[in-house]
N, C-alpha and C. Protein backbone atom coordinates (compact mmCIF):
# COMPACT_ATOMS: atom_id res chain seq x y z
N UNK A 1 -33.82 42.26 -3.01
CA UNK A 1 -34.65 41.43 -3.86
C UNK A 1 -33.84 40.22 -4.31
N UNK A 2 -34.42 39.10 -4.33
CA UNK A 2 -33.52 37.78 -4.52
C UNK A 2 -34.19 37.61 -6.13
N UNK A 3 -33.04 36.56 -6.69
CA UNK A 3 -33.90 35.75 -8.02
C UNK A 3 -34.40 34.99 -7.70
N UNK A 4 -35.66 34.19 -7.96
CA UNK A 4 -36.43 33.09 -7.47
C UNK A 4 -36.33 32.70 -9.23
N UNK A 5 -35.83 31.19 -8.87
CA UNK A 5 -35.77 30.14 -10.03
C UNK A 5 -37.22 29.60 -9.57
N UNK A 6 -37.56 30.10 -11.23
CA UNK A 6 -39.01 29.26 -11.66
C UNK A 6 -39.20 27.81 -11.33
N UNK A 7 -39.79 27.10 -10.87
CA UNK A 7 -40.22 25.79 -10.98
C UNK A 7 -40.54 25.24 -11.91
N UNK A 8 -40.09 24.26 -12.31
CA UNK A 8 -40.61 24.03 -13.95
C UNK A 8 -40.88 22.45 -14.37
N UNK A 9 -42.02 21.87 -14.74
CA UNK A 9 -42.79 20.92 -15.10
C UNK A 9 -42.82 19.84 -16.53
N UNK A 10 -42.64 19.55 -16.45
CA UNK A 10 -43.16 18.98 -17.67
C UNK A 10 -44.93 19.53 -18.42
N UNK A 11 -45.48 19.52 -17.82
CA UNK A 11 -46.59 20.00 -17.95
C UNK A 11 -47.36 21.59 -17.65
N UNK A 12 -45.69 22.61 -17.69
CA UNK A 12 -45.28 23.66 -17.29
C UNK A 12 -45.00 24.32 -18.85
N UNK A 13 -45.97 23.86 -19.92
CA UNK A 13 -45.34 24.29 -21.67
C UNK A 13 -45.29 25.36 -21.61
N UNK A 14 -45.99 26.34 -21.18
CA UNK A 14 -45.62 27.80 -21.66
C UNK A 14 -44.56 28.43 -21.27
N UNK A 15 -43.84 28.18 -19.82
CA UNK A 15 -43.33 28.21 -19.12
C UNK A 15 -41.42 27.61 -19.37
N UNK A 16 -41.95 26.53 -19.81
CA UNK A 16 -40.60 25.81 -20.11
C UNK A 16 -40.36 26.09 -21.65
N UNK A 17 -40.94 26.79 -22.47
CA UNK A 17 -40.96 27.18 -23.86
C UNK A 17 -40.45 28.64 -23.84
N UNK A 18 -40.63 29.77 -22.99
CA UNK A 18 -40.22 31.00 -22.72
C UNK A 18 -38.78 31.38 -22.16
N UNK A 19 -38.58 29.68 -20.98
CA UNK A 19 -37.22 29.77 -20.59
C UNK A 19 -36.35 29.28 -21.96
N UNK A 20 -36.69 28.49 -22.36
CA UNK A 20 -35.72 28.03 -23.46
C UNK A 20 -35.35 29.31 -24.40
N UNK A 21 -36.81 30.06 -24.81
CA UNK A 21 -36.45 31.56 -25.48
C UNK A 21 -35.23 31.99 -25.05
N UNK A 22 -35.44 32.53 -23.75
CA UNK A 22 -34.39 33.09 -22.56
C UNK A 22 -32.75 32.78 -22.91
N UNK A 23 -33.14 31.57 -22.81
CA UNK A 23 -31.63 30.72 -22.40
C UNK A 23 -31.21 30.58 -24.09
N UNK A 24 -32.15 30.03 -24.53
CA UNK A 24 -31.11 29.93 -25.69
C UNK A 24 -31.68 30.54 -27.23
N UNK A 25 -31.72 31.96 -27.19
CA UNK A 25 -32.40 33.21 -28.72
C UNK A 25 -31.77 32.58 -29.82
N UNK A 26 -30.66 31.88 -29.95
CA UNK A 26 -30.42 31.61 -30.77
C UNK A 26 -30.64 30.55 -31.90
N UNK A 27 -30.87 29.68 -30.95
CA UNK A 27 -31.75 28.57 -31.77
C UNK A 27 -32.54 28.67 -32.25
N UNK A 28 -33.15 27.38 -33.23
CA UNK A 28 -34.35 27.36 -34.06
C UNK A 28 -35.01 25.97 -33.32
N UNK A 29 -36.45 26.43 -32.89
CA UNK A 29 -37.03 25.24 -32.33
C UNK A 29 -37.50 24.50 -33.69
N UNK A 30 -37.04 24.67 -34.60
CA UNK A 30 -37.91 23.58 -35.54
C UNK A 30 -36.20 22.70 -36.06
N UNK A 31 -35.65 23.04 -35.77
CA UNK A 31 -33.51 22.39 -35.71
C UNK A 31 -33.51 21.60 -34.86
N UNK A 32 -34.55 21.55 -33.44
CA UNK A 32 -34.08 20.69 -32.45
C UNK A 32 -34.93 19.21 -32.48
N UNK A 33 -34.27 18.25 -32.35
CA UNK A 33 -35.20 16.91 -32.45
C UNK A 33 -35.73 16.79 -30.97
N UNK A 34 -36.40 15.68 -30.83
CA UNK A 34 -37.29 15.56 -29.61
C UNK A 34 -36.42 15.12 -28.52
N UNK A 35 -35.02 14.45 -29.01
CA UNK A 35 -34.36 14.05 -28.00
C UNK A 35 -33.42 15.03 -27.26
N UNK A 36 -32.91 15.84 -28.22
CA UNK A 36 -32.33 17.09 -27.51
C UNK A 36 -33.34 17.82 -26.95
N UNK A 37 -34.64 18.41 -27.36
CA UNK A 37 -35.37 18.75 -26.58
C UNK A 37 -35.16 18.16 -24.95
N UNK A 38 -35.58 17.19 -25.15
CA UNK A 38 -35.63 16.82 -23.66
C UNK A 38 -34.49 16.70 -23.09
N UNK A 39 -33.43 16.85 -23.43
CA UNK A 39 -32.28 17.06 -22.53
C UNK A 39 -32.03 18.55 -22.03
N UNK A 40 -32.27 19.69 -23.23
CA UNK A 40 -32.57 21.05 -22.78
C UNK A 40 -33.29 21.14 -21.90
N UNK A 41 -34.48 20.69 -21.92
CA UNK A 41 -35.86 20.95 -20.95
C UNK A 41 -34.88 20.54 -19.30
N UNK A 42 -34.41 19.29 -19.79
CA UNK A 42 -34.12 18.62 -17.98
C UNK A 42 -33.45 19.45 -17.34
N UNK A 43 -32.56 20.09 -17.90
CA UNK A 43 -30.98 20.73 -17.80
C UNK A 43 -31.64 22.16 -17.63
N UNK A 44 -32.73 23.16 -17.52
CA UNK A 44 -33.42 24.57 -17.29
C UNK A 44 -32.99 24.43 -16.26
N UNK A 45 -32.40 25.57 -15.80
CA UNK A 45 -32.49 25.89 -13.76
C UNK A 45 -34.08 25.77 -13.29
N UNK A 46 -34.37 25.13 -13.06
CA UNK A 46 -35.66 25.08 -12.06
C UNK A 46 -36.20 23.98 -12.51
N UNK A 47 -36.18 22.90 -13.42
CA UNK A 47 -36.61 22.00 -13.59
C UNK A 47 -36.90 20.65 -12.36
N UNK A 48 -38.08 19.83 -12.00
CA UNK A 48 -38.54 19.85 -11.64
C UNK A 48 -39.03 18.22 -11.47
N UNK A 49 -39.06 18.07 -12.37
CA UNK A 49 -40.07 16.79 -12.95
C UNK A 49 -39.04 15.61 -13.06
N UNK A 50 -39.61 14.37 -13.27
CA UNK A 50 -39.21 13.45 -13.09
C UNK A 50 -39.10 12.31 -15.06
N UNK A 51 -37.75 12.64 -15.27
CA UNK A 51 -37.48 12.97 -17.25
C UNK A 51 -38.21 11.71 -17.47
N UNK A 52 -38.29 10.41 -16.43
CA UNK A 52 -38.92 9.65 -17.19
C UNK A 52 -40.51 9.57 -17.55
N UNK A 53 -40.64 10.63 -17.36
CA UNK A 53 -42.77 11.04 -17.72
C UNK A 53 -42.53 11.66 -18.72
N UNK A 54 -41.77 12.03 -19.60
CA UNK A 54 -42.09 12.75 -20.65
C UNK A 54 -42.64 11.76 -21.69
N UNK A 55 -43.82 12.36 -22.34
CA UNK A 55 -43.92 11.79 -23.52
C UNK A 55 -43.61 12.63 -24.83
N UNK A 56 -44.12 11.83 -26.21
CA UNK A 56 -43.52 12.71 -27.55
C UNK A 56 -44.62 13.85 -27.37
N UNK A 57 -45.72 13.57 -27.05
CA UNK A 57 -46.44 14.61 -27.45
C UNK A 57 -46.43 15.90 -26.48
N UNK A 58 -45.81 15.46 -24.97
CA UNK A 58 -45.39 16.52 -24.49
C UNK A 58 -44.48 17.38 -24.65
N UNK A 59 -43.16 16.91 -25.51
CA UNK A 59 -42.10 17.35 -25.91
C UNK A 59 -42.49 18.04 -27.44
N UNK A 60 -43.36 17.89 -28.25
CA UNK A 60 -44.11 18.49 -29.20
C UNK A 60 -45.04 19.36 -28.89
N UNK A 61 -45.84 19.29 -27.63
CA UNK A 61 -46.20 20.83 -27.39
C UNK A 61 -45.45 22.09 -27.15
N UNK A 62 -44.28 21.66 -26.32
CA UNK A 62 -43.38 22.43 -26.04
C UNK A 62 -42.33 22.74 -27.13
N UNK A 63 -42.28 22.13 -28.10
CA UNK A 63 -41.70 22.79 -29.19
C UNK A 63 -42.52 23.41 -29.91
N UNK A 64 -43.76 23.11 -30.01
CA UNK A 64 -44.68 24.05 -30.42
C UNK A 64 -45.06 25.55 -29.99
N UNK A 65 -45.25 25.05 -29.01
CA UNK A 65 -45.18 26.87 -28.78
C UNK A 65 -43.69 27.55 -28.79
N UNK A 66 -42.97 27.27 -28.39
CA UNK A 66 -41.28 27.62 -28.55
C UNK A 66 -41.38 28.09 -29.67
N UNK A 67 -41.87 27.14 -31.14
CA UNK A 67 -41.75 28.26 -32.12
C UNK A 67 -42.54 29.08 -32.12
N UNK A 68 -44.05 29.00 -31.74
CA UNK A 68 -45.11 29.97 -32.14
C UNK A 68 -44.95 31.60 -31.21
N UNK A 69 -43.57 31.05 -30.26
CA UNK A 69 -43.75 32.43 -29.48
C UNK A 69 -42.18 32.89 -29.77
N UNK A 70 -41.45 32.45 -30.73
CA UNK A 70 -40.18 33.26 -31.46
C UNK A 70 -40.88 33.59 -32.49
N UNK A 71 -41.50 33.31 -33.35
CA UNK A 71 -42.21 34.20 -34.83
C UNK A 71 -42.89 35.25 -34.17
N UNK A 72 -43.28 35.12 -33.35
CA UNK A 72 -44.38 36.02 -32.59
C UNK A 72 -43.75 37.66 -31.99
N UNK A 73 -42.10 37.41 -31.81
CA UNK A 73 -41.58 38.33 -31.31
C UNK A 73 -41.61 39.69 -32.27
């Protein structure tokens, strides 16, 4: 059985919000500003996308759920 690295989007929020869980439990997504966000996001193994399409509000969904699915644990 191999690991298959996820593919991962910009437009991949649930997805790129679960790896960040993964990768980094320790953080607080409401600590991270929008610009480190998007350097985390680029920097996921499987990332994908092309950093200059991000917008704020994409980088705010994805911190959005990031937190709504660590309270959730």
């Amino acid at each position: 059985m191999t690991d298959q690295v996820l593919e991962l989007y910009w437009d991949s929020t649930y997805a790129v919000a679960t790896t960040l869980m993964e990768l980094y439990p320790q953080v607080d997504p409401e600590s991270v500003g929008l610009h480190e966000l998007a350097d985390l996001v680029e920097n996921l193994p499987g990332f994908q996308d092309d950093p200059s399409l991000v917008t704020e509000q994409i980088l705010l969904d994805i911190q959005t759920v990031w937190y709504e699915e660590t309270i959730n644990l």
